[in-house]
PDB file of N, CA and C in Angstrom:
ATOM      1  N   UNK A   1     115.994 127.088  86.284  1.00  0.00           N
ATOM      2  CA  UNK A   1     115.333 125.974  85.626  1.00  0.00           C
ATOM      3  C   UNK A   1     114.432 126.514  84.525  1.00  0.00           C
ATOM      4  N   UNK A   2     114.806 125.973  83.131  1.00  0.00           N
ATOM      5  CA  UNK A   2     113.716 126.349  82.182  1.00  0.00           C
ATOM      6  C   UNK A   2     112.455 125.538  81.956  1.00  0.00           C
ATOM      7  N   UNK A   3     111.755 126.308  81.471  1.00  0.00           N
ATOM      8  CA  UNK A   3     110.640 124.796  81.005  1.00  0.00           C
ATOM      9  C   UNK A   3     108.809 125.644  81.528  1.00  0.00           C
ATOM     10  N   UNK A   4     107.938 125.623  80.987  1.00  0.00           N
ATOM     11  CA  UNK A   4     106.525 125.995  80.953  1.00  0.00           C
ATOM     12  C   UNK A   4     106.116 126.889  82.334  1.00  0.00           C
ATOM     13  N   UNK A   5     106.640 126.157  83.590  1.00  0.00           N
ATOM     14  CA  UNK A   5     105.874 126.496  84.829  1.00  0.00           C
ATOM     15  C   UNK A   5     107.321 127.257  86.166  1.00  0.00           C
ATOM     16  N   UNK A   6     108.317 127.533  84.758  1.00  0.00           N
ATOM     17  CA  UNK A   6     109.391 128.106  85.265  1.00  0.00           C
ATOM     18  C   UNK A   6     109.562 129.527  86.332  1.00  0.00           C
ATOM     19  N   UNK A   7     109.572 129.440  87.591  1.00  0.00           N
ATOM     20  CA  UNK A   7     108.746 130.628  88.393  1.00  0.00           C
ATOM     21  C   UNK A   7     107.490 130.959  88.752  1.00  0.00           C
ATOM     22  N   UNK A   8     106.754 129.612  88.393  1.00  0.00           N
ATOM     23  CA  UNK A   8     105.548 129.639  89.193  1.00  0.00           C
ATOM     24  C   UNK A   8     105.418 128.764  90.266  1.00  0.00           C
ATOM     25  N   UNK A   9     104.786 129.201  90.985  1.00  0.00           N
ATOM     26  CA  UNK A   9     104.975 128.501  92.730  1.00  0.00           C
ATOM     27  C   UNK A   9     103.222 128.244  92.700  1.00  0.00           C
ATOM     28  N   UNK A  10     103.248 127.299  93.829  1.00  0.00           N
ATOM     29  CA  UNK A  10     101.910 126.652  93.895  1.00  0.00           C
ATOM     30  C   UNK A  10     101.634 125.707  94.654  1.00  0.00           C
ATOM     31  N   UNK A  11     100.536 125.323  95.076  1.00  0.00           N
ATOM     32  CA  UNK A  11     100.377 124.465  96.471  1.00  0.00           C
ATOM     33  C   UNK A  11      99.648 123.592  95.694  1.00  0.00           C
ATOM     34  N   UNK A  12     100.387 121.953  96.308  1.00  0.00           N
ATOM     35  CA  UNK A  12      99.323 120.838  96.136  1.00  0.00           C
ATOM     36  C   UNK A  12      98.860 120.572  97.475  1.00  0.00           C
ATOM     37  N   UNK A  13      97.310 119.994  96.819  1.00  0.00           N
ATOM     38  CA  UNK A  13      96.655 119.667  98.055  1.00  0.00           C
ATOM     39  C   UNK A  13      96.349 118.530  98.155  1.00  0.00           C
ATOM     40  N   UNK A  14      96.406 117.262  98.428  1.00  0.00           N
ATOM     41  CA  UNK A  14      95.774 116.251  98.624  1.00  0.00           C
ATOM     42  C   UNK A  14      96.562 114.987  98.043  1.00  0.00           C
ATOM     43  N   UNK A  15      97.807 115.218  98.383  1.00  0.00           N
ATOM     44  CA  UNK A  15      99.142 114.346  98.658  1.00  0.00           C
ATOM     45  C   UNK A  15      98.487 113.386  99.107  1.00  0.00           C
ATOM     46  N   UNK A  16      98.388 111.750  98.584  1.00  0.00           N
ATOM     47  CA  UNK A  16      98.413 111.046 100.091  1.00  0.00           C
ATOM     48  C   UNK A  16      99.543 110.247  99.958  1.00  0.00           C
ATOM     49  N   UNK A  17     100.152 109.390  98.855  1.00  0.00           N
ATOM     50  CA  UNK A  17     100.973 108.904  98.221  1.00  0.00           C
ATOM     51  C   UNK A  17     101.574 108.940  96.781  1.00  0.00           C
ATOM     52  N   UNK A  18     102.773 107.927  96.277  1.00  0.00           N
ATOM     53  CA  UNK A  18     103.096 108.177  95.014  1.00  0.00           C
ATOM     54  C   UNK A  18     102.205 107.694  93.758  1.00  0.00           C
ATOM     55  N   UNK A  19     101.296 107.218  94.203  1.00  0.00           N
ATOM     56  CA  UNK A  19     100.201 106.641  93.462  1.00  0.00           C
ATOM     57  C   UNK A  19      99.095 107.635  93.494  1.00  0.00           C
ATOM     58  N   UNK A  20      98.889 108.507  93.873  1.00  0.00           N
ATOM     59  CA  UNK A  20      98.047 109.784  94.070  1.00  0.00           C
ATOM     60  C   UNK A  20      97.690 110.347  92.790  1.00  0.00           C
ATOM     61  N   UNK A  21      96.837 110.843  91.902  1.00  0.00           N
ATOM     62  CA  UNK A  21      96.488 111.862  91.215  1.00  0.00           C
ATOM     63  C   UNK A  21      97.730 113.402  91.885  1.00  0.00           C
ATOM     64  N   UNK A  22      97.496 113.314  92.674  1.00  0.00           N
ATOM     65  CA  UNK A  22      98.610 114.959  93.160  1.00  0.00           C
ATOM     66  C   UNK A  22      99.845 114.619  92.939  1.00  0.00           C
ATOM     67  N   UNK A  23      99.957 113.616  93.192  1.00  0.00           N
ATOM     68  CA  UNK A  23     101.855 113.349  92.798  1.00  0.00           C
ATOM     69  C   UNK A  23     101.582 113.509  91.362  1.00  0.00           C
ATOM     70  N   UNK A  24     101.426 112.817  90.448  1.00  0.00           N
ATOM     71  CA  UNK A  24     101.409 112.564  89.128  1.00  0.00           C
ATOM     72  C   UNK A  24     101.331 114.263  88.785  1.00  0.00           C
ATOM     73  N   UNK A  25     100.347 115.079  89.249  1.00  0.00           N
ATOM     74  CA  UNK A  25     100.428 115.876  88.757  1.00  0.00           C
ATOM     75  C   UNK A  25     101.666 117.417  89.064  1.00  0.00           C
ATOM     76  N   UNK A  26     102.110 116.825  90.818  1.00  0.00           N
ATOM     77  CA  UNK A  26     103.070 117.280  91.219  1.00  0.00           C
ATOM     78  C   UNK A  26     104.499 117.565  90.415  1.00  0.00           C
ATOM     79  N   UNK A  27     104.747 115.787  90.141  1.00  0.00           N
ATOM     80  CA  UNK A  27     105.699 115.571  89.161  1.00  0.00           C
ATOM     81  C   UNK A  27     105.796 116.135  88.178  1.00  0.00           C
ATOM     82  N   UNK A  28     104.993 116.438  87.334  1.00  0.00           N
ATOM     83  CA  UNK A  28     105.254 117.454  85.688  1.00  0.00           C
ATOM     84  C   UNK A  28     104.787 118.958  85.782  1.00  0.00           C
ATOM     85  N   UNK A  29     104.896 119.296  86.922  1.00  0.00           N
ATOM     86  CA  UNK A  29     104.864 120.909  87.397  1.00  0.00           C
ATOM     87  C   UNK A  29     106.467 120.662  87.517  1.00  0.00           C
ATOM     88  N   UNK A  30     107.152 119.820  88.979  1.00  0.00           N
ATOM     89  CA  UNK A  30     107.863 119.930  89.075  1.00  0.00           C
ATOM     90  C   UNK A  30     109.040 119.409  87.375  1.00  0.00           C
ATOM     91  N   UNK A  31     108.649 118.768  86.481  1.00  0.00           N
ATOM     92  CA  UNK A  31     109.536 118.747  85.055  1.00  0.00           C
ATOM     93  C   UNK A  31     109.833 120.437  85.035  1.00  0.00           C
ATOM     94  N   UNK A  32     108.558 121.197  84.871  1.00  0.00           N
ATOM     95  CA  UNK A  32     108.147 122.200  83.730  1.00  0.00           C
ATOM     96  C   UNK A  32     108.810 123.336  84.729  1.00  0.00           C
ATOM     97  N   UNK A  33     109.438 123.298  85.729  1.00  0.00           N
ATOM     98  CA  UNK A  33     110.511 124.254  86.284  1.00  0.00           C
ATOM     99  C   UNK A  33     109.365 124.832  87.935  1.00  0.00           C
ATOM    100  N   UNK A  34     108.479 124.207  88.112  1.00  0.00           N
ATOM    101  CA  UNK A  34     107.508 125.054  89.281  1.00  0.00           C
ATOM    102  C   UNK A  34     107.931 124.501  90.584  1.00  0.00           C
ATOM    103  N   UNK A  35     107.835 125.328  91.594  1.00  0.00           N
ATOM    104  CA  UNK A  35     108.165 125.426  92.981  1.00  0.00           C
ATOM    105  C   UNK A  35     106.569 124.979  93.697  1.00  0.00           C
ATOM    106  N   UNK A  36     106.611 124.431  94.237  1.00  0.00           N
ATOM    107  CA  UNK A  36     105.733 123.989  95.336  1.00  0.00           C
ATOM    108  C   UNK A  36     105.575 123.724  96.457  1.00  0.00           C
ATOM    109  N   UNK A  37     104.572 123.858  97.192  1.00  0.00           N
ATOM    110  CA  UNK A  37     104.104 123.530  98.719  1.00  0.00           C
ATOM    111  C   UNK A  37     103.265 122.735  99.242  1.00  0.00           C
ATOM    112  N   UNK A  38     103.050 121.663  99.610  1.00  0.00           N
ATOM    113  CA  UNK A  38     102.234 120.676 100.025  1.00  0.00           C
ATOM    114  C   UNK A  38     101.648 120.780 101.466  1.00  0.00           C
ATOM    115  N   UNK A  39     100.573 120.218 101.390  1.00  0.00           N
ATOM    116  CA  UNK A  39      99.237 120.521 102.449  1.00  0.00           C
ATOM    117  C   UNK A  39      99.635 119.043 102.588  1.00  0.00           C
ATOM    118  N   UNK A  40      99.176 118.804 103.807  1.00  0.00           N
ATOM    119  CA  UNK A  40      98.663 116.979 103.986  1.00  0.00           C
ATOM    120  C   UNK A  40      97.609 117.750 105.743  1.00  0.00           C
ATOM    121  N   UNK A  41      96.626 116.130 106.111  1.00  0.00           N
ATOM    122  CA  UNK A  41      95.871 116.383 107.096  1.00  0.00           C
ATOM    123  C   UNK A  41      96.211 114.982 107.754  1.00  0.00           C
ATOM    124  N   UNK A  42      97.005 115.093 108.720  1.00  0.00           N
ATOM    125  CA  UNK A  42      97.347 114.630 110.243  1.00  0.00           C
ATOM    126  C   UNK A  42      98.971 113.863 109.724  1.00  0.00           C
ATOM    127  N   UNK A  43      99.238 113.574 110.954  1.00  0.00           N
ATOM    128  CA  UNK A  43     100.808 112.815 111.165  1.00  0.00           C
ATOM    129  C   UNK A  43     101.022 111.841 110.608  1.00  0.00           C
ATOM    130  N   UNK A  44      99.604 111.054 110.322  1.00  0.00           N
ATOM    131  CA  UNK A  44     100.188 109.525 109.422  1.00  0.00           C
ATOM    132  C   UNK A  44     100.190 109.798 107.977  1.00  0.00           C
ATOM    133  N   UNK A  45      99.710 111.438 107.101  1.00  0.00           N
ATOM    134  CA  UNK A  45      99.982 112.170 105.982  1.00  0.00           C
ATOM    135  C   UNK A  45     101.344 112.326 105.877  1.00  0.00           C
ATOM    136  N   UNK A  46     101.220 113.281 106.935  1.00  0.00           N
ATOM    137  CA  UNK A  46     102.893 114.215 106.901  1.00  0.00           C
ATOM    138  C   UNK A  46     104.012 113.320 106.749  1.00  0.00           C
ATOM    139  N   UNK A  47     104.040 112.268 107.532  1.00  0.00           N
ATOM    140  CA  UNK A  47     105.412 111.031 106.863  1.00  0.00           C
ATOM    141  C   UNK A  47     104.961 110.580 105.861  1.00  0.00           C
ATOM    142  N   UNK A  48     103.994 110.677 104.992  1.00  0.00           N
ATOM    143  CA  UNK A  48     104.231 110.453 103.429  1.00  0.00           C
ATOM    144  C   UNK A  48     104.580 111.575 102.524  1.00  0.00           C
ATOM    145  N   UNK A  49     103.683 112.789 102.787  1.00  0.00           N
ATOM    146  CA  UNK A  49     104.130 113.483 101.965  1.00  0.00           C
ATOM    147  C   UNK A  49     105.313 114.429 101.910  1.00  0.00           C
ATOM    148  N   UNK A  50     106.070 114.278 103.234  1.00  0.00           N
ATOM    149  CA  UNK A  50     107.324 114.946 103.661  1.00  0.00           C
ATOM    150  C   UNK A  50     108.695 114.158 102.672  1.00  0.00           C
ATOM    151  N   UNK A  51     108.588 113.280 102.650  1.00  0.00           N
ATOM    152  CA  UNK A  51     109.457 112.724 101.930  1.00  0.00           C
ATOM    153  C   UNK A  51     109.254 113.189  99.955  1.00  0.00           C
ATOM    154  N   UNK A  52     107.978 112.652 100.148  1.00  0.00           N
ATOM    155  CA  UNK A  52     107.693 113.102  97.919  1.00  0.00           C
ATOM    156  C   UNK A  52     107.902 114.236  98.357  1.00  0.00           C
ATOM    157  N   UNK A  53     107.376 115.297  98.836  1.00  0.00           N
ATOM    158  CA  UNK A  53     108.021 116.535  98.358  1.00  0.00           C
ATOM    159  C   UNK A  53     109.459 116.647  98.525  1.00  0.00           C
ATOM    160  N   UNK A  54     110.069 116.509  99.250  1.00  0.00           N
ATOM    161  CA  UNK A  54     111.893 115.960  99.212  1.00  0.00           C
ATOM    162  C   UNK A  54     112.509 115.477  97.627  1.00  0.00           C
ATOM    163  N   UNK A  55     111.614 114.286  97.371  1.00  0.00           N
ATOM    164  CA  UNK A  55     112.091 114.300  96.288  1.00  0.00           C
ATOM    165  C   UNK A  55     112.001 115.309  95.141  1.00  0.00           C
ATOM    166  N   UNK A  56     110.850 116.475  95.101  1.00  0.00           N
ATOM    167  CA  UNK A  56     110.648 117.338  93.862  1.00  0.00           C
ATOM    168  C   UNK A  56     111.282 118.163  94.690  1.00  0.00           C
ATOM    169  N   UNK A  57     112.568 118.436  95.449  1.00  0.00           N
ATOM    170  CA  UNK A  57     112.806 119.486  96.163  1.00  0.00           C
ATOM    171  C   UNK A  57     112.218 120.426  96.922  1.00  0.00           C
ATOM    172  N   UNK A  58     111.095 120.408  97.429  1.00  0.00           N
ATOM    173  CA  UNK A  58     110.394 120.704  98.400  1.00  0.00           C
ATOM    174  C   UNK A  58     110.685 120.498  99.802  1.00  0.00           C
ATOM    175  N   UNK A  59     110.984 121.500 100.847  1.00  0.00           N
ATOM    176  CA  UNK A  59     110.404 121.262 102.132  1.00  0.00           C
ATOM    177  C   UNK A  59     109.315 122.253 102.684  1.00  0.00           C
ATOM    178  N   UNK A  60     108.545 122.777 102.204  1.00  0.00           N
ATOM    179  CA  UNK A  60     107.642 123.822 102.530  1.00  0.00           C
ATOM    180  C   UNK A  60     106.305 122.698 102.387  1.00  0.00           C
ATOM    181  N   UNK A  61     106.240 121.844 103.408  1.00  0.00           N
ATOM    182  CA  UNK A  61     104.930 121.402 103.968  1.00  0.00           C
ATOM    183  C   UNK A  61     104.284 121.806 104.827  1.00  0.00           C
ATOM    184  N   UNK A  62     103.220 121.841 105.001  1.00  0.00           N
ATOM    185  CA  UNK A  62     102.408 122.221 106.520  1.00  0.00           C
ATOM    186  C   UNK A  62     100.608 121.501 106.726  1.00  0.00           C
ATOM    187  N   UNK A  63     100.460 121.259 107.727  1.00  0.00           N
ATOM    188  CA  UNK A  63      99.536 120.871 108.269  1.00  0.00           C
ATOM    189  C   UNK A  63      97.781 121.512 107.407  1.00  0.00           C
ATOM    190  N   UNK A  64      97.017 121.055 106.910  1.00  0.00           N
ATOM    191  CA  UNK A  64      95.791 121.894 106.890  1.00  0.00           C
ATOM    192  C   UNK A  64      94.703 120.876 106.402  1.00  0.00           C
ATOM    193  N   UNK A  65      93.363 121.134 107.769  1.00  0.00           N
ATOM    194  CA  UNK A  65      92.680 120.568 107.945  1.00  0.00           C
ATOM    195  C   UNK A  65      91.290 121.331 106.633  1.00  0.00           C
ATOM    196  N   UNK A  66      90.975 120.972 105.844  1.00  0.00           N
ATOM    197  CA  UNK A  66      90.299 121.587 104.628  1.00  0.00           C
ATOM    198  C   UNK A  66      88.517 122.003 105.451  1.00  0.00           C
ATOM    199  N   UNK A  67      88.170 120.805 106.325  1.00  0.00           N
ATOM    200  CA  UNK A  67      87.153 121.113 107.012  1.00  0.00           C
ATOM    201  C   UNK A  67      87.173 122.388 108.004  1.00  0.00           C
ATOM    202  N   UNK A  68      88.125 122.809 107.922  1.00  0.00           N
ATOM    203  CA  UNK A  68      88.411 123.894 109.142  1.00  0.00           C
ATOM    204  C   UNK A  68      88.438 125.662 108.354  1.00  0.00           C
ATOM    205  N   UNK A  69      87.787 126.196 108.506  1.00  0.00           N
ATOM    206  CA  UNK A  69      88.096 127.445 108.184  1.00  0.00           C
ATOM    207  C   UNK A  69      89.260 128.247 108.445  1.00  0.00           C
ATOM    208  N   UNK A  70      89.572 127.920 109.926  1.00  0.00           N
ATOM    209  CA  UNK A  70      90.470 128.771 110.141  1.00  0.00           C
ATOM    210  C   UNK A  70      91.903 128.102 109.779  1.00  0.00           C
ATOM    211  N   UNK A  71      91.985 126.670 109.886  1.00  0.00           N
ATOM    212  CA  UNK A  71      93.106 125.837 109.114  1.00  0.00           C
ATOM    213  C   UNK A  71      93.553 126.469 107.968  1.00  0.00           C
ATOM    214  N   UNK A  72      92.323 126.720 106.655  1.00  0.00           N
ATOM    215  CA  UNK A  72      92.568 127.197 105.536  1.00  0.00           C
ATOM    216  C   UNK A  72      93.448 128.685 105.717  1.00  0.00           C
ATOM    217  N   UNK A  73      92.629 129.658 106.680  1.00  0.00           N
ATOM    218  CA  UNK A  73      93.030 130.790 106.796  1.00  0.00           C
ATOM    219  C   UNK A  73      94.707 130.818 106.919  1.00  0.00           C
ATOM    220  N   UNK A  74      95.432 129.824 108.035  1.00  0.00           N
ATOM    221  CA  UNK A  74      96.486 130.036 108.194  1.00  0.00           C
ATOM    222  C   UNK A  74      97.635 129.179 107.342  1.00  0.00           C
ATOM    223  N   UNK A  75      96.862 127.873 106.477  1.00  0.00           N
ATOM    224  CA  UNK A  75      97.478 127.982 105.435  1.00  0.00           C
ATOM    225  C   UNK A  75      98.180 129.013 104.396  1.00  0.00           C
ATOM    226  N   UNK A  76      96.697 129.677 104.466  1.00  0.00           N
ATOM    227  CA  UNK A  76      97.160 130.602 103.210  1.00  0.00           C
ATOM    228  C   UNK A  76      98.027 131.958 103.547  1.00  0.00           C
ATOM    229  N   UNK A  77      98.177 131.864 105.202  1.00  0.00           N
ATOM    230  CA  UNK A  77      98.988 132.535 105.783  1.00  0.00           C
ATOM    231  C   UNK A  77     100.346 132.669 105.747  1.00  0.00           C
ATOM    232  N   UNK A  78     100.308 131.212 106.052  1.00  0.00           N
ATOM    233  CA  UNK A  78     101.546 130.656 105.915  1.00  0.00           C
ATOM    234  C   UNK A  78     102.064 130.809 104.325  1.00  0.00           C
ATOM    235  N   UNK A  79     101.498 130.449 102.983  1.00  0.00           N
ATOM    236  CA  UNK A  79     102.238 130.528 102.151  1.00  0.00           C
ATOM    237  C   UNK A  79     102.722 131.633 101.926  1.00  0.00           C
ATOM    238  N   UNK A  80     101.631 132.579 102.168  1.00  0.00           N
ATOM    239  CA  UNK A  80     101.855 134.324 101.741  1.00  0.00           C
ATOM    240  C   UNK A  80     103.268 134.965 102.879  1.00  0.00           C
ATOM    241  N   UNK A  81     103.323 134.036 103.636  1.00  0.00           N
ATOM    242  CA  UNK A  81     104.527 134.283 104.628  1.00  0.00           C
ATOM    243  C   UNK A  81     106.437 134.047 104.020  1.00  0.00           C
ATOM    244  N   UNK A  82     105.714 133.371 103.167  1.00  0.00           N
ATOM    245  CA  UNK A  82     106.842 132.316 102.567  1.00  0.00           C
ATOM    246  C   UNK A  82     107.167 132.928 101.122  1.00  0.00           C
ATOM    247  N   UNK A  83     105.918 133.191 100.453  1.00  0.00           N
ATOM    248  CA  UNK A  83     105.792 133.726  99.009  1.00  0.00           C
ATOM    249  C   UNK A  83     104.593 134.993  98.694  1.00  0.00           C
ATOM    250  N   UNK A  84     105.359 135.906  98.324  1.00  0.00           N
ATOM    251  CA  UNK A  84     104.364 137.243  97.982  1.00  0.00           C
ATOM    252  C   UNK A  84     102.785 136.622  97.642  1.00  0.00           C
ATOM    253  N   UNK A  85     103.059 135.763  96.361  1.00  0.00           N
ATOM    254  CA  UNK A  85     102.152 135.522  95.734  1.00  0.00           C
ATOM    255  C   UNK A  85     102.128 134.162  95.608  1.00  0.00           C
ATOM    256  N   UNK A  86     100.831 133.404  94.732  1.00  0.00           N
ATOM    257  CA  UNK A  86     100.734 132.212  94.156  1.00  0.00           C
ATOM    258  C   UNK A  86     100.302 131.903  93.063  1.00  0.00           C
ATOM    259  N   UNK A  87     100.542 130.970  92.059  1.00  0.00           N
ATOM    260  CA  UNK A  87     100.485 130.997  90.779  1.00  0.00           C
ATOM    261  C   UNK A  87      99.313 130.058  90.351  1.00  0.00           C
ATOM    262  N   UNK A  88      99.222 129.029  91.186  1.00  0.00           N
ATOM    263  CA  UNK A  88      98.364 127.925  91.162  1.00  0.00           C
ATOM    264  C   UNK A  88      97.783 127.235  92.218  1.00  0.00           C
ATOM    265  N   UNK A  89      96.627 126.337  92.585  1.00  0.00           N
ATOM    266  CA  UNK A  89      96.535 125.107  93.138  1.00  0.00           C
ATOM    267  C   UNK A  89      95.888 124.266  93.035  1.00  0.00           C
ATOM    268  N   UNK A  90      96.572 123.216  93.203  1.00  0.00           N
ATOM    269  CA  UNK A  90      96.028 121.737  92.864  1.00  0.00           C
ATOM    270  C   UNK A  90      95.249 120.979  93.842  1.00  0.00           C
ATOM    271  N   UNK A  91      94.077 120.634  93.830  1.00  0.00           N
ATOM    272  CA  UNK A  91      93.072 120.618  94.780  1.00  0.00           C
ATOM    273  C   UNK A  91      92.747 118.913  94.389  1.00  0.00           C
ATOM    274  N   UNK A  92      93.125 118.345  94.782  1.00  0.00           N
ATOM    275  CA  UNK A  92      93.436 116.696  94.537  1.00  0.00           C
ATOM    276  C   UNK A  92      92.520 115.955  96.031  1.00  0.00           C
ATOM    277  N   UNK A  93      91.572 116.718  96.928  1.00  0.00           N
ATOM    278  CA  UNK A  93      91.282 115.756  97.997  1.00  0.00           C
ATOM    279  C   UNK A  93      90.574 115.243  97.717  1.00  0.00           C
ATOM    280  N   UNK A  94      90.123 114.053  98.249  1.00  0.00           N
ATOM    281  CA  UNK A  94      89.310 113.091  98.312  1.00  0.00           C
ATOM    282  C   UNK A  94      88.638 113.031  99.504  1.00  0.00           C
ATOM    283  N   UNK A  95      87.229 112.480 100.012  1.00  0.00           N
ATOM    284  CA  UNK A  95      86.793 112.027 101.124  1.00  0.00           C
ATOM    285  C   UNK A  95      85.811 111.163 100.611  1.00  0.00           C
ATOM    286  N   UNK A  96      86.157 110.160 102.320  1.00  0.00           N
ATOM    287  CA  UNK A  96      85.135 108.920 101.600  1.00  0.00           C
ATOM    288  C   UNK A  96      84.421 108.866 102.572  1.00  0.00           C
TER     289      UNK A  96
END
């Protein structure tokens, strides 16, 4: 795939839907040729954002609680498990 973000990989964070700031910005990573991984926090997340990432060709989701230290830790475990390195991330959470 050609295009700006061609071979760069990168985690969005703060998926909640297609109306999201993270999708929008998901979407024109995924134009510009970039690979991604999505975070969501609990089960009524994960059936939303399991599917949008499906659509940008993604299945490398996983669980991570941002309040949690050690959540973060094995996030970033997990990607480095998956991918040497990372190029970017998109830090899209919200709390209300």
């Amino acid at each position: 795939m050609k295009g700006l973000m061609a071979g760069k990989r990168g985690l969005i964070m703060g998926l909640a839907n297609d109306k999201s700031l993270a999708w929008g910005i998901a979407k024109k990573l995924h134009e510009h040729g970039a690979e991604m991984a999505f975070s969501y926090q609990g089960e009524a997340l994960k059936k939303r954002v399991g599917p949008l990432a499906e659509q940008l060709g993604s299945d490398f989701i996983f669980e991570c609680d941002v309040s949690n230290m050690d959540a973060l830790d094995a996030a970033f475990a997990a990607l480095k498990e998956r991918w040497e390195t990372i190029d970017f991330v998109v830090h899209a959470i919200g709390f209300s």
